[in-house]
PDB file of N, CA and C in Angstrom:
ATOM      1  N   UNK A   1     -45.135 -55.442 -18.751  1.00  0.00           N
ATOM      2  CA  UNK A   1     -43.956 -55.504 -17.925  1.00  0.00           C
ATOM      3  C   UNK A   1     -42.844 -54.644 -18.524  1.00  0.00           C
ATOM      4  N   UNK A   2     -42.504 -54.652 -19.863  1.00  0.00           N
ATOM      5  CA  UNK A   2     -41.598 -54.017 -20.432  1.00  0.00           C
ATOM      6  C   UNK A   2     -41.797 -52.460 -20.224  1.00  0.00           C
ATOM      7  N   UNK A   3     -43.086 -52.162 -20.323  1.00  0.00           N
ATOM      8  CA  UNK A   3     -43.432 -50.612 -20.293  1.00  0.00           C
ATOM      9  C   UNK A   3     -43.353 -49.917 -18.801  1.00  0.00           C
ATOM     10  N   UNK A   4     -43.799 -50.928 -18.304  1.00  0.00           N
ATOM     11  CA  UNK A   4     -43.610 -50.315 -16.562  1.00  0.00           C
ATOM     12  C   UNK A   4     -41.935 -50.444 -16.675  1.00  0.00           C
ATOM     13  N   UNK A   5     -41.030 -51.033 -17.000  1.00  0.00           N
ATOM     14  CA  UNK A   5     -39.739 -50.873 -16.880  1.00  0.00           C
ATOM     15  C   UNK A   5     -38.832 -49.872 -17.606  1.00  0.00           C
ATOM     16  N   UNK A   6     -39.346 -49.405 -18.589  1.00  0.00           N
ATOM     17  CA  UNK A   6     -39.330 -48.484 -19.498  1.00  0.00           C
ATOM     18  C   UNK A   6     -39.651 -47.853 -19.049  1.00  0.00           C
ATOM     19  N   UNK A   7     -40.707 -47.087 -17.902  1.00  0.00           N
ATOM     20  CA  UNK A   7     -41.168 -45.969 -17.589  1.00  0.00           C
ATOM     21  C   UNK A   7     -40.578 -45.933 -15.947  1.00  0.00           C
ATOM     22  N   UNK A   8     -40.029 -47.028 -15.831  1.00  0.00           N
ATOM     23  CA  UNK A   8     -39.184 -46.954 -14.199  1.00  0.00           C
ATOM     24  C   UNK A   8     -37.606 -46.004 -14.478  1.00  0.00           C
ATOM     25  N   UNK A   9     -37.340 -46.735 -15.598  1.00  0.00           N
ATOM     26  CA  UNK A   9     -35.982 -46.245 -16.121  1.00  0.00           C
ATOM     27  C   UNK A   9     -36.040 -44.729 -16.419  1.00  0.00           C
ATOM     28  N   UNK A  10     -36.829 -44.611 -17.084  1.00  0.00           N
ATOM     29  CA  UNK A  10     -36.861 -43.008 -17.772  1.00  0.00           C
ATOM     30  C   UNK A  10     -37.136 -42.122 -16.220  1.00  0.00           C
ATOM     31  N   UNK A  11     -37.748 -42.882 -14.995  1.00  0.00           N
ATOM     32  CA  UNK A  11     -38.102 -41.565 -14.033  1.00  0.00           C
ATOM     33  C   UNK A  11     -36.799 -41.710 -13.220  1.00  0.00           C
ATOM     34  N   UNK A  12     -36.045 -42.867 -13.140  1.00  0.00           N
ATOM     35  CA  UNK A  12     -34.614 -42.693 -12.614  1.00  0.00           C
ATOM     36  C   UNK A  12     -34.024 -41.859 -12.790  1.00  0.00           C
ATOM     37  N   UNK A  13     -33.895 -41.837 -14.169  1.00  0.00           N
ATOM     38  CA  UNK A  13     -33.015 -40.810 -15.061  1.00  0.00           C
ATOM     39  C   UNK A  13     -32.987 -39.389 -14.868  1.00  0.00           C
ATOM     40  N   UNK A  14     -34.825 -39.305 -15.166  1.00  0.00           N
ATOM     41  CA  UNK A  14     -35.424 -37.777 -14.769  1.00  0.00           C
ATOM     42  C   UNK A  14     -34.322 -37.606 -13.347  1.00  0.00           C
ATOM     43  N   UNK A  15     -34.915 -38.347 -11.946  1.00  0.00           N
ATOM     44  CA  UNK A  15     -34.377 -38.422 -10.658  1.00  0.00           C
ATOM     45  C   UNK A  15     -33.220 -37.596 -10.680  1.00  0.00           C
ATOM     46  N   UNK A  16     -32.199 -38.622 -11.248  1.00  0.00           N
ATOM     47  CA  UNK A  16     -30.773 -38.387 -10.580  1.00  0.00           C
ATOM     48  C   UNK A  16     -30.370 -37.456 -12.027  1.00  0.00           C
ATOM     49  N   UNK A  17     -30.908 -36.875 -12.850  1.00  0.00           N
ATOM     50  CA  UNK A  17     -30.884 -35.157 -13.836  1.00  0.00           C
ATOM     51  C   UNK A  17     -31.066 -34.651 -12.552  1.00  0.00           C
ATOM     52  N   UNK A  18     -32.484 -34.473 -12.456  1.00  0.00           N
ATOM     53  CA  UNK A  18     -32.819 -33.507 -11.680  1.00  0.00           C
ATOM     54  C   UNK A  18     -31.915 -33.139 -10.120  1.00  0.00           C
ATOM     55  N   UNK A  19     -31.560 -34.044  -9.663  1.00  0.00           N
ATOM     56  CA  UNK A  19     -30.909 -33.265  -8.122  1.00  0.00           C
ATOM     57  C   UNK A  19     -29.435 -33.368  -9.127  1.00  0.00           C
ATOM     58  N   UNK A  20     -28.612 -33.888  -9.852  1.00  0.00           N
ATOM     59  CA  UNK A  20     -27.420 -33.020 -10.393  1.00  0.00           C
ATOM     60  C   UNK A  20     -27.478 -32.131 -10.474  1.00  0.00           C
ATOM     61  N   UNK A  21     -28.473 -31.211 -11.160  1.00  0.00           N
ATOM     62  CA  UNK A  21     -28.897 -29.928 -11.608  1.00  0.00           C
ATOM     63  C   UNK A  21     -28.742 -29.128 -10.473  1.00  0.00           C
ATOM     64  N   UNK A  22     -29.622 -29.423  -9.050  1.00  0.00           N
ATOM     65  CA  UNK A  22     -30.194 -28.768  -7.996  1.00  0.00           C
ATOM     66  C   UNK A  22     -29.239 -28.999  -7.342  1.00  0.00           C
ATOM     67  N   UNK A  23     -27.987 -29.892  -7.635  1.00  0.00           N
ATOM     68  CA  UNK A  23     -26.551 -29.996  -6.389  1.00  0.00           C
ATOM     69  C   UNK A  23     -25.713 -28.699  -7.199  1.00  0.00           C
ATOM     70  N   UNK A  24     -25.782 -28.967  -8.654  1.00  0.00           N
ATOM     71  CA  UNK A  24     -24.540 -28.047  -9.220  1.00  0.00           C
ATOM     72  C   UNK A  24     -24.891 -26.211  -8.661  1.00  0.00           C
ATOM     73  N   UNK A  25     -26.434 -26.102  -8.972  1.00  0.00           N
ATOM     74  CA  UNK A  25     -26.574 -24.432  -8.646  1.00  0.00           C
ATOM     75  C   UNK A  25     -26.807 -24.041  -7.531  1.00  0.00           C
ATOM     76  N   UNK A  26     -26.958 -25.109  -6.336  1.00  0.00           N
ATOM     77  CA  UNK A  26     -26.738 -24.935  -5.139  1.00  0.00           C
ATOM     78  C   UNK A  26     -25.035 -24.494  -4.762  1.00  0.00           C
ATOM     79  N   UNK A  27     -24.216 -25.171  -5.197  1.00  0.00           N
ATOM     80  CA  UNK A  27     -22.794 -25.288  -4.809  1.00  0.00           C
ATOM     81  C   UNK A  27     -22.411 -24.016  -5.607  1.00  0.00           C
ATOM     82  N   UNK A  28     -23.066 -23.634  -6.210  1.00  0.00           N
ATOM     83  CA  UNK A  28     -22.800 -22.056  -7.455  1.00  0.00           C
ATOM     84  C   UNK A  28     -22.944 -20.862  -6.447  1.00  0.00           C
ATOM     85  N   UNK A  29     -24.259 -21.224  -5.559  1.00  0.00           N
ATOM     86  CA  UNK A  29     -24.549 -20.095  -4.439  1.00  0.00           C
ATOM     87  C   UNK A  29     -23.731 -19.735  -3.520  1.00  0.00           C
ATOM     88  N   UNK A  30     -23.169 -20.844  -3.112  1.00  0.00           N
ATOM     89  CA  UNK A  30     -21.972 -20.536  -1.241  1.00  0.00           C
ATOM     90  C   UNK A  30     -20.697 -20.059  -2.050  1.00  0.00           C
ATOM     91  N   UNK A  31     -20.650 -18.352  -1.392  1.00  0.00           N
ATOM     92  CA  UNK A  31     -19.245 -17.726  -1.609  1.00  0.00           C
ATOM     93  C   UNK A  31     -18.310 -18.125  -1.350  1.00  0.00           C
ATOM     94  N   UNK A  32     -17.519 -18.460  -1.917  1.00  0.00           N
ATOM     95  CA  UNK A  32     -16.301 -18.603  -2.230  1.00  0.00           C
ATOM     96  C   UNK A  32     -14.643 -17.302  -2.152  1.00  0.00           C
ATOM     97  N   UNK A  33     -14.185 -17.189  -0.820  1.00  0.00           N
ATOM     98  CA  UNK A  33     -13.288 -16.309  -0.907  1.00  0.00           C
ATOM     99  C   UNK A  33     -12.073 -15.712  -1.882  1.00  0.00           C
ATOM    100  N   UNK A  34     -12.432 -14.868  -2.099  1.00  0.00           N
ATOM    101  CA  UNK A  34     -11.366 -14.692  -3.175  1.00  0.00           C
ATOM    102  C   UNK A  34     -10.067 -14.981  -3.048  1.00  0.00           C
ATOM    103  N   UNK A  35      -9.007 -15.154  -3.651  1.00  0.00           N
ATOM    104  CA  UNK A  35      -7.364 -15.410  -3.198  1.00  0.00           C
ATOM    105  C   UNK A  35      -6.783 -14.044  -3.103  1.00  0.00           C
ATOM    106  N   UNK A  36      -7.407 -12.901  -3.628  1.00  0.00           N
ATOM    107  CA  UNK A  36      -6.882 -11.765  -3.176  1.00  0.00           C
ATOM    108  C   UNK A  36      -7.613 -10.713  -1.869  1.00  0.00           C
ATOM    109  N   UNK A  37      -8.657 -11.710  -1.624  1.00  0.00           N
ATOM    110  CA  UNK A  37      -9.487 -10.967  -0.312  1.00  0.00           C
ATOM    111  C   UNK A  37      -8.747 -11.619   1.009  1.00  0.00           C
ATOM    112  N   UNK A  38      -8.552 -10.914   2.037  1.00  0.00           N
ATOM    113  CA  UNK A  38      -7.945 -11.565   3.150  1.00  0.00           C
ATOM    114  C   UNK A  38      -9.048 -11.817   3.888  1.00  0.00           C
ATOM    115  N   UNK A  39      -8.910 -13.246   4.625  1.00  0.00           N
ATOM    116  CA  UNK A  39      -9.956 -14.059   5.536  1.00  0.00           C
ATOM    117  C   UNK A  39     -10.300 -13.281   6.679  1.00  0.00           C
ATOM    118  N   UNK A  40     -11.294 -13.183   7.198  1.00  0.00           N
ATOM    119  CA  UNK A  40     -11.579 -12.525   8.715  1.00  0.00           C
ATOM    120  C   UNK A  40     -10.471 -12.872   9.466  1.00  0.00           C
ATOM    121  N   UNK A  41     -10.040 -13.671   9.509  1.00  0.00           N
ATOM    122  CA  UNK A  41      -9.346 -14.100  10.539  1.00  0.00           C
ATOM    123  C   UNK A  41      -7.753 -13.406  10.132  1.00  0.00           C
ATOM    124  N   UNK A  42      -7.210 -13.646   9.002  1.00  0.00           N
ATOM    125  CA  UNK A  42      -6.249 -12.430   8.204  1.00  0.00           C
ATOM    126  C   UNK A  42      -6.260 -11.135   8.677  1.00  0.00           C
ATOM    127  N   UNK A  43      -7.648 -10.323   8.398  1.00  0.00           N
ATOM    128  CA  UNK A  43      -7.659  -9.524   8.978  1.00  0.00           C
ATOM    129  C   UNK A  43      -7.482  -8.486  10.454  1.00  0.00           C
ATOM    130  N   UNK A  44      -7.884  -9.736  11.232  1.00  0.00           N
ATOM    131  CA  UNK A  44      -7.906  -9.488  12.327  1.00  0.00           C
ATOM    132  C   UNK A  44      -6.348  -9.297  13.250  1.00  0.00           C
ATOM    133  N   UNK A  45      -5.674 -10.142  12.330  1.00  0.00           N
ATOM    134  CA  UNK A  45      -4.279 -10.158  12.448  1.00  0.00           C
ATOM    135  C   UNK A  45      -3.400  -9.201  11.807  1.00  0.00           C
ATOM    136  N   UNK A  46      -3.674  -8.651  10.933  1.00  0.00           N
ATOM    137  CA  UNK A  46      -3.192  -7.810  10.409  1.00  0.00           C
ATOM    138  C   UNK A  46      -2.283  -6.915  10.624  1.00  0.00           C
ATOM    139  N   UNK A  47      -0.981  -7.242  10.335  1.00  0.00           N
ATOM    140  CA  UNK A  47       0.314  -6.290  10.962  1.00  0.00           C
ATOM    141  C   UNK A  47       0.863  -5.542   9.922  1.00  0.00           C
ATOM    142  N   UNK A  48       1.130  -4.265   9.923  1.00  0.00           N
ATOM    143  CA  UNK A  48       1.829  -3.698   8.662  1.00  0.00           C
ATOM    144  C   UNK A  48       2.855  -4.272   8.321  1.00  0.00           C
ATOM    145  N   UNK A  49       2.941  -4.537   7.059  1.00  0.00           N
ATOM    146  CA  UNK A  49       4.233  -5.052   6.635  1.00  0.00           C
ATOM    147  C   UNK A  49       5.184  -3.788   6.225  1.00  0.00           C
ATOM    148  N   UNK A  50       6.431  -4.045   6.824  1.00  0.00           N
ATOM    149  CA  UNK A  50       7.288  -2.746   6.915  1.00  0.00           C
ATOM    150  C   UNK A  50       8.814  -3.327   5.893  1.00  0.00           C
ATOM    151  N   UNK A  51       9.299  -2.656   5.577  1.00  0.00           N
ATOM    152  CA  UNK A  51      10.907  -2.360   4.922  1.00  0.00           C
ATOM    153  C   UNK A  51      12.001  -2.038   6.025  1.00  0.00           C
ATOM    154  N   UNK A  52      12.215  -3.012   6.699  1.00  0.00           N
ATOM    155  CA  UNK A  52      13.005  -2.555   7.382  1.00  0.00           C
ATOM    156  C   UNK A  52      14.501  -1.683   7.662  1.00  0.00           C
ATOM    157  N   UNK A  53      14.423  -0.556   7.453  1.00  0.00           N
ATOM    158  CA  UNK A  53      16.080   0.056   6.925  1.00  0.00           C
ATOM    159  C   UNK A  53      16.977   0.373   8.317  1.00  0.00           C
ATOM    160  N   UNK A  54      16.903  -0.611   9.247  1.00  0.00           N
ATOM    161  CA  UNK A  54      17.418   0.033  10.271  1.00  0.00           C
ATOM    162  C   UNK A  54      16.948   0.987  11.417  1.00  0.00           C
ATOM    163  N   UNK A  55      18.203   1.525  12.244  1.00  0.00           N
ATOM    164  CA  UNK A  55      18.151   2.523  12.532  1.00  0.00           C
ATOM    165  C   UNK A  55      18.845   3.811  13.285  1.00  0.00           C
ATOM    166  N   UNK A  56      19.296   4.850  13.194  1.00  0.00           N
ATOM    167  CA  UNK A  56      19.904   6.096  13.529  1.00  0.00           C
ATOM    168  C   UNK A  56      19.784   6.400  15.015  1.00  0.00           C
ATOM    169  N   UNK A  57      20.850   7.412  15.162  1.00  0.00           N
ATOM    170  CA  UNK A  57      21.251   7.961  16.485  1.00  0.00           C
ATOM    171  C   UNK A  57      20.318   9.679  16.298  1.00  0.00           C
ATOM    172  N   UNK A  58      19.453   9.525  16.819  1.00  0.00           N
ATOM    173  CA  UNK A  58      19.387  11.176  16.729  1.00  0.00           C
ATOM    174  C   UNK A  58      19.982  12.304  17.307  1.00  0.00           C
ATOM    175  N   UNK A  59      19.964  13.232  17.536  1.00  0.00           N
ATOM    176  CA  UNK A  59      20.707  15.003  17.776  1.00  0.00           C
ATOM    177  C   UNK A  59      20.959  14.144  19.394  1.00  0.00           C
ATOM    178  N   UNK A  60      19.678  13.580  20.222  1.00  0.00           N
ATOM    179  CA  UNK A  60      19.909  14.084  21.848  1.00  0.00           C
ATOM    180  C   UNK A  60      20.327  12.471  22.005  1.00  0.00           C
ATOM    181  N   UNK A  61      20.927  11.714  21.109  1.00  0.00           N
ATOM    182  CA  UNK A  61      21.409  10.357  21.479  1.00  0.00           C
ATOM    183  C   UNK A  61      21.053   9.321  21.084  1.00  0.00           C
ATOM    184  N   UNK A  62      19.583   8.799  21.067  1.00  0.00           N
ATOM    185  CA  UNK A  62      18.767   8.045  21.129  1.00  0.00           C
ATOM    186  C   UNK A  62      18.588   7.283  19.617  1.00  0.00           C
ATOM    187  N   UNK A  63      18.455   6.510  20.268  1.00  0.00           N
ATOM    188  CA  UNK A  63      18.577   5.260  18.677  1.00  0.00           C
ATOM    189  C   UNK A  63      17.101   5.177  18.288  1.00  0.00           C
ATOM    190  N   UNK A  64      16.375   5.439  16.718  1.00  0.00           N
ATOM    191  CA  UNK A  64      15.302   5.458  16.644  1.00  0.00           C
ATOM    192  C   UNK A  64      15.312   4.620  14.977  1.00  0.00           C
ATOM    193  N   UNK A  65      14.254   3.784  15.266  1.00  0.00           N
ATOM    194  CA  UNK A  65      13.702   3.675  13.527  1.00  0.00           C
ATOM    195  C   UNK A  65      14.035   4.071  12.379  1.00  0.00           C
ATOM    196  N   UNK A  66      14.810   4.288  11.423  1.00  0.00           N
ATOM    197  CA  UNK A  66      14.691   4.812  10.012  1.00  0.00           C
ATOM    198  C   UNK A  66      13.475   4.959   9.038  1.00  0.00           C
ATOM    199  N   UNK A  67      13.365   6.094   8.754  1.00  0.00           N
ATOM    200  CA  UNK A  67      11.606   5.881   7.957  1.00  0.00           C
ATOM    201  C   UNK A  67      11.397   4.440   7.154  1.00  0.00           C
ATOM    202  N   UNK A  68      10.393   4.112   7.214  1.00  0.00           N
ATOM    203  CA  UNK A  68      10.232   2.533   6.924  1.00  0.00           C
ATOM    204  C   UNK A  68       9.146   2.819   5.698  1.00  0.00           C
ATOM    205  N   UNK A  69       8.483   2.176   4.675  1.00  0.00           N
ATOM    206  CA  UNK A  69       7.419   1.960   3.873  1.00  0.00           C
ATOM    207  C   UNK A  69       6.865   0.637   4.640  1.00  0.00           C
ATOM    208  N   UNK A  70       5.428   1.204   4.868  1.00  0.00           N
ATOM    209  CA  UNK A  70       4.770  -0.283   5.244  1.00  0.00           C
ATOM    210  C   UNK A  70       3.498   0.165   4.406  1.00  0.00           C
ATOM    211  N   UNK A  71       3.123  -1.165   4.867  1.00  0.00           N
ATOM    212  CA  UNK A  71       1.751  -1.206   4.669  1.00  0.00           C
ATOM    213  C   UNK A  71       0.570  -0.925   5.130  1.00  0.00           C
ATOM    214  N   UNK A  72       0.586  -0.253   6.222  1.00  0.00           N
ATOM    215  CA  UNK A  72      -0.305   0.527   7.429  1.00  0.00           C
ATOM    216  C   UNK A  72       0.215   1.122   8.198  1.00  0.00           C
ATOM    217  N   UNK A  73       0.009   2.250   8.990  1.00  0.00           N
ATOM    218  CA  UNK A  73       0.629   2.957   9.892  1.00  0.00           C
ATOM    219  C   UNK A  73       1.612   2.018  10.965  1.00  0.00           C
ATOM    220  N   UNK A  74       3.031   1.942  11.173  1.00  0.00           N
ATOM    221  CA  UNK A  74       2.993   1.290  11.917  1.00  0.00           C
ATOM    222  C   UNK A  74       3.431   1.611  13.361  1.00  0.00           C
ATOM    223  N   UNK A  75       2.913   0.830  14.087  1.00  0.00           N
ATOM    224  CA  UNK A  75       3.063   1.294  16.233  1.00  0.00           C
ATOM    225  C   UNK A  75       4.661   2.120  16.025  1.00  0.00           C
ATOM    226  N   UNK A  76       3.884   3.308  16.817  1.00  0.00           N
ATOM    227  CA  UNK A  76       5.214   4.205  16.786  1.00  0.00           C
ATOM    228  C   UNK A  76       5.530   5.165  16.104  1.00  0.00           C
ATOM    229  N   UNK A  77       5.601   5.179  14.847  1.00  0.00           N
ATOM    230  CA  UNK A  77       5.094   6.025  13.714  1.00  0.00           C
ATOM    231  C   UNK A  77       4.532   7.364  14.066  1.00  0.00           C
ATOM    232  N   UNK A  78       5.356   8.230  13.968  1.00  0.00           N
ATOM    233  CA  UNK A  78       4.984   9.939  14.426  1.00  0.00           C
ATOM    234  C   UNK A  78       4.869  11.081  13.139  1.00  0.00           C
ATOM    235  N   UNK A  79       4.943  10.671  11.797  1.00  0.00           N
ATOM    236  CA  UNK A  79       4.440  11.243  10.479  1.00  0.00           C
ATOM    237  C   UNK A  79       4.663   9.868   9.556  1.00  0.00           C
ATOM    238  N   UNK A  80       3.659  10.498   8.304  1.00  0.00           N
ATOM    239  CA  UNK A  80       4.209  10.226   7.451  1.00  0.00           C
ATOM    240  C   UNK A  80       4.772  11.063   6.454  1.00  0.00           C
ATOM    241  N   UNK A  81       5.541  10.784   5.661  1.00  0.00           N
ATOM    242  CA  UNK A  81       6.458  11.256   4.743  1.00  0.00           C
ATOM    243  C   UNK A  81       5.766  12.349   3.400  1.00  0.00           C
ATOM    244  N   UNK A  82       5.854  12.626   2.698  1.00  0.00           N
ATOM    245  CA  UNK A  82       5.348  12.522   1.190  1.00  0.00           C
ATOM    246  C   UNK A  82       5.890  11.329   0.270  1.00  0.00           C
ATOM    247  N   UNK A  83       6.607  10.992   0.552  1.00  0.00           N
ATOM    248  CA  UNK A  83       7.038   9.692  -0.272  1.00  0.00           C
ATOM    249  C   UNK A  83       6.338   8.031   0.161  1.00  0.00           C
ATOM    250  N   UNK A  84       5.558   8.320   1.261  1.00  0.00           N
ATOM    251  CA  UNK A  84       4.534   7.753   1.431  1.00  0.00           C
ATOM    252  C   UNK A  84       5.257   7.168   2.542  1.00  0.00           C
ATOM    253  N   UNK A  85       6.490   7.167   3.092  1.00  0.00           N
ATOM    254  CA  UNK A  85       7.422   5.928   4.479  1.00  0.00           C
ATOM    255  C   UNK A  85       6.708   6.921   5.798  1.00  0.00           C
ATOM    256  N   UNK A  86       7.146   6.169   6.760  1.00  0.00           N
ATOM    257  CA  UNK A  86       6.719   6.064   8.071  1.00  0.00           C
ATOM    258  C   UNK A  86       7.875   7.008   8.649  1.00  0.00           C
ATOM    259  N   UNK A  87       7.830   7.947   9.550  1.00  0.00           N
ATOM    260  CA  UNK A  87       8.580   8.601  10.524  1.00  0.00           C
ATOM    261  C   UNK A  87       8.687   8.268  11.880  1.00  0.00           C
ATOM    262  N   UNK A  88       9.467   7.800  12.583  1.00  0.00           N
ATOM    263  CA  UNK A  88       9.826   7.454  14.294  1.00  0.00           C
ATOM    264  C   UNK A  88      10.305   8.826  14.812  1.00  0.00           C
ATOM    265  N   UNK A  89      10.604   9.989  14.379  1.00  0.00           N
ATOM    266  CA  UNK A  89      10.997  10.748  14.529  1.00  0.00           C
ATOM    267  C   UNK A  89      10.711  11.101  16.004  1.00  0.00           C
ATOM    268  N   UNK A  90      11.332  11.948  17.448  1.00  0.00           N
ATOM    269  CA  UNK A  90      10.639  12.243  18.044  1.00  0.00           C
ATOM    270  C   UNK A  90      10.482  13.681  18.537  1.00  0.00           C
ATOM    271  N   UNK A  91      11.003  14.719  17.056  1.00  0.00           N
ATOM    272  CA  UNK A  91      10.463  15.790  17.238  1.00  0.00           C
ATOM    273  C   UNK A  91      10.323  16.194  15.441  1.00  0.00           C
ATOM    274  N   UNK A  92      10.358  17.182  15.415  1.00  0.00           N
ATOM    275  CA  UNK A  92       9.514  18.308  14.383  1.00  0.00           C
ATOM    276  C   UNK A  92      10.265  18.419  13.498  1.00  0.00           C
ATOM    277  N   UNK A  93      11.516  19.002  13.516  1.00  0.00           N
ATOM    278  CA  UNK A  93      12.550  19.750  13.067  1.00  0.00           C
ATOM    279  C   UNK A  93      13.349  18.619  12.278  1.00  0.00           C
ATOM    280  N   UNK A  94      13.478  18.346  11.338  1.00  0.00           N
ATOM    281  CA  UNK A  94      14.225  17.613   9.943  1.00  0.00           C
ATOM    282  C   UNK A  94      13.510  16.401   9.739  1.00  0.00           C
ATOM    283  N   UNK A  95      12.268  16.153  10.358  1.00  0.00           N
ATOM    284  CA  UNK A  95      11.553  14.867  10.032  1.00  0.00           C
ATOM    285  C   UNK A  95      10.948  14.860   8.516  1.00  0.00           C
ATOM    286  N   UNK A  96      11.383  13.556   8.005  1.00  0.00           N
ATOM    287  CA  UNK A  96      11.119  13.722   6.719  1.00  0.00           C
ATOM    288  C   UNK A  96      11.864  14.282   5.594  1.00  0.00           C
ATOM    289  N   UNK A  97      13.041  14.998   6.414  1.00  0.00           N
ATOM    290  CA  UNK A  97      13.786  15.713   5.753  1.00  0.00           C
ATOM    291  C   UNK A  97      14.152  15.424   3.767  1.00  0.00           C
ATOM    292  N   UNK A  98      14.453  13.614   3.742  1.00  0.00           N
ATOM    293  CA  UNK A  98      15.127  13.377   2.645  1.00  0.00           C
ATOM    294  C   UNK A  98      13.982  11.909   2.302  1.00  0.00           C
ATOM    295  N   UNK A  99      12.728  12.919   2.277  1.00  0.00           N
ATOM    296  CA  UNK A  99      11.459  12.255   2.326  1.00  0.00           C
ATOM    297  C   UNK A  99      10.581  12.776   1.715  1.00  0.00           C
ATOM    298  N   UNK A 100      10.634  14.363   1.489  1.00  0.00           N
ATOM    299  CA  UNK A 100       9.960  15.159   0.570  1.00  0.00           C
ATOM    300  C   UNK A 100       8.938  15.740   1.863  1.00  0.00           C
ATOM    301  N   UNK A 101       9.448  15.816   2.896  1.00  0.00           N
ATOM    302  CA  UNK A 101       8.962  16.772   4.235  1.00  0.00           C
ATOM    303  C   UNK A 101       7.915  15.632   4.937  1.00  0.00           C
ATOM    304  N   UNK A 102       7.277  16.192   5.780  1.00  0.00           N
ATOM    305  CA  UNK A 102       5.781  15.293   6.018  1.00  0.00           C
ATOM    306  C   UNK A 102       4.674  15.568   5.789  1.00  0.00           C
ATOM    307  N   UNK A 103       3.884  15.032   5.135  1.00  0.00           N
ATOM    308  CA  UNK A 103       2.699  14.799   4.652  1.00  0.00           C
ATOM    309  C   UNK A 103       1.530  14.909   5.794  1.00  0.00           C
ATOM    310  N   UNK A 104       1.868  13.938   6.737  1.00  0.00           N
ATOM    311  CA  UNK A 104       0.685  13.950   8.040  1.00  0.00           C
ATOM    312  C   UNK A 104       1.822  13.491   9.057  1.00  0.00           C
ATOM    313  N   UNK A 105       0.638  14.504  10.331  1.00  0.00           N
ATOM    314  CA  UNK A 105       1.463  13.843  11.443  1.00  0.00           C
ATOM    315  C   UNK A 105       0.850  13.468  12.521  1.00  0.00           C
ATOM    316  N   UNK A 106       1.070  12.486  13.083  1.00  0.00           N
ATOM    317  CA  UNK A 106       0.444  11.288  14.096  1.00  0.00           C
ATOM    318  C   UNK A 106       0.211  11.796  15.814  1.00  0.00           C
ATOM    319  N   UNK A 107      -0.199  11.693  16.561  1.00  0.00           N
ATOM    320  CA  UNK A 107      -0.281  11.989  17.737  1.00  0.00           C
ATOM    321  C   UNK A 107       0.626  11.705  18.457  1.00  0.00           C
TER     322      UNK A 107
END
């Protein structure tokens, strides 16, 4: 009687080792998002984050944007800079001017 209880005990033991083991390196497998990766769903949302500096009267009247720094091109945006900001500009001639000229320009 003692030995069958002795050998009940020891396969318990084995038991509940064994699936601890098989819970811990299971739960090791499912990725885990990073805190610096943005969620699908983050992404999908994704709006440039901009500096907002206002904005100016140009030559023919019109009130436009001040070059902005964002974080992605943002809606509207007709160059970018060399200093890396955003242009609303809506022609050619001094865009970028006090920007280090433009770098690229947008459709």
């Amino acid at each position: 009687m003692k030995n069958s209880l002795v050998l009940f005990f020891r396969r318990s033991v084995s038991v509940v080792a064994l699936a601890t083991v098989l819970l811990h390196s299971l739960s090791a497998q499912v990725p885990q998002p990073s805190p610096n990766q943005p969620t699908t769903q983050q992404r999908q949302k994704s709006v440039p984050k901009c500096a907002d500096r206002g904005t100016y009267v140009n030559s023919k009247g019109k009130a436009l944007n001040r070059p902005e720094n964002c974080s992605a091109v943002p809606e509207g945006a007709t160059a970018q800079c060399r200093d890396g900001s955003y242009s609303f500009s809506q022609g050619r001639r001094g865009t970028c001017s006090h920007h280090g000229g433009v770098a690229k320009w947008f459709q």
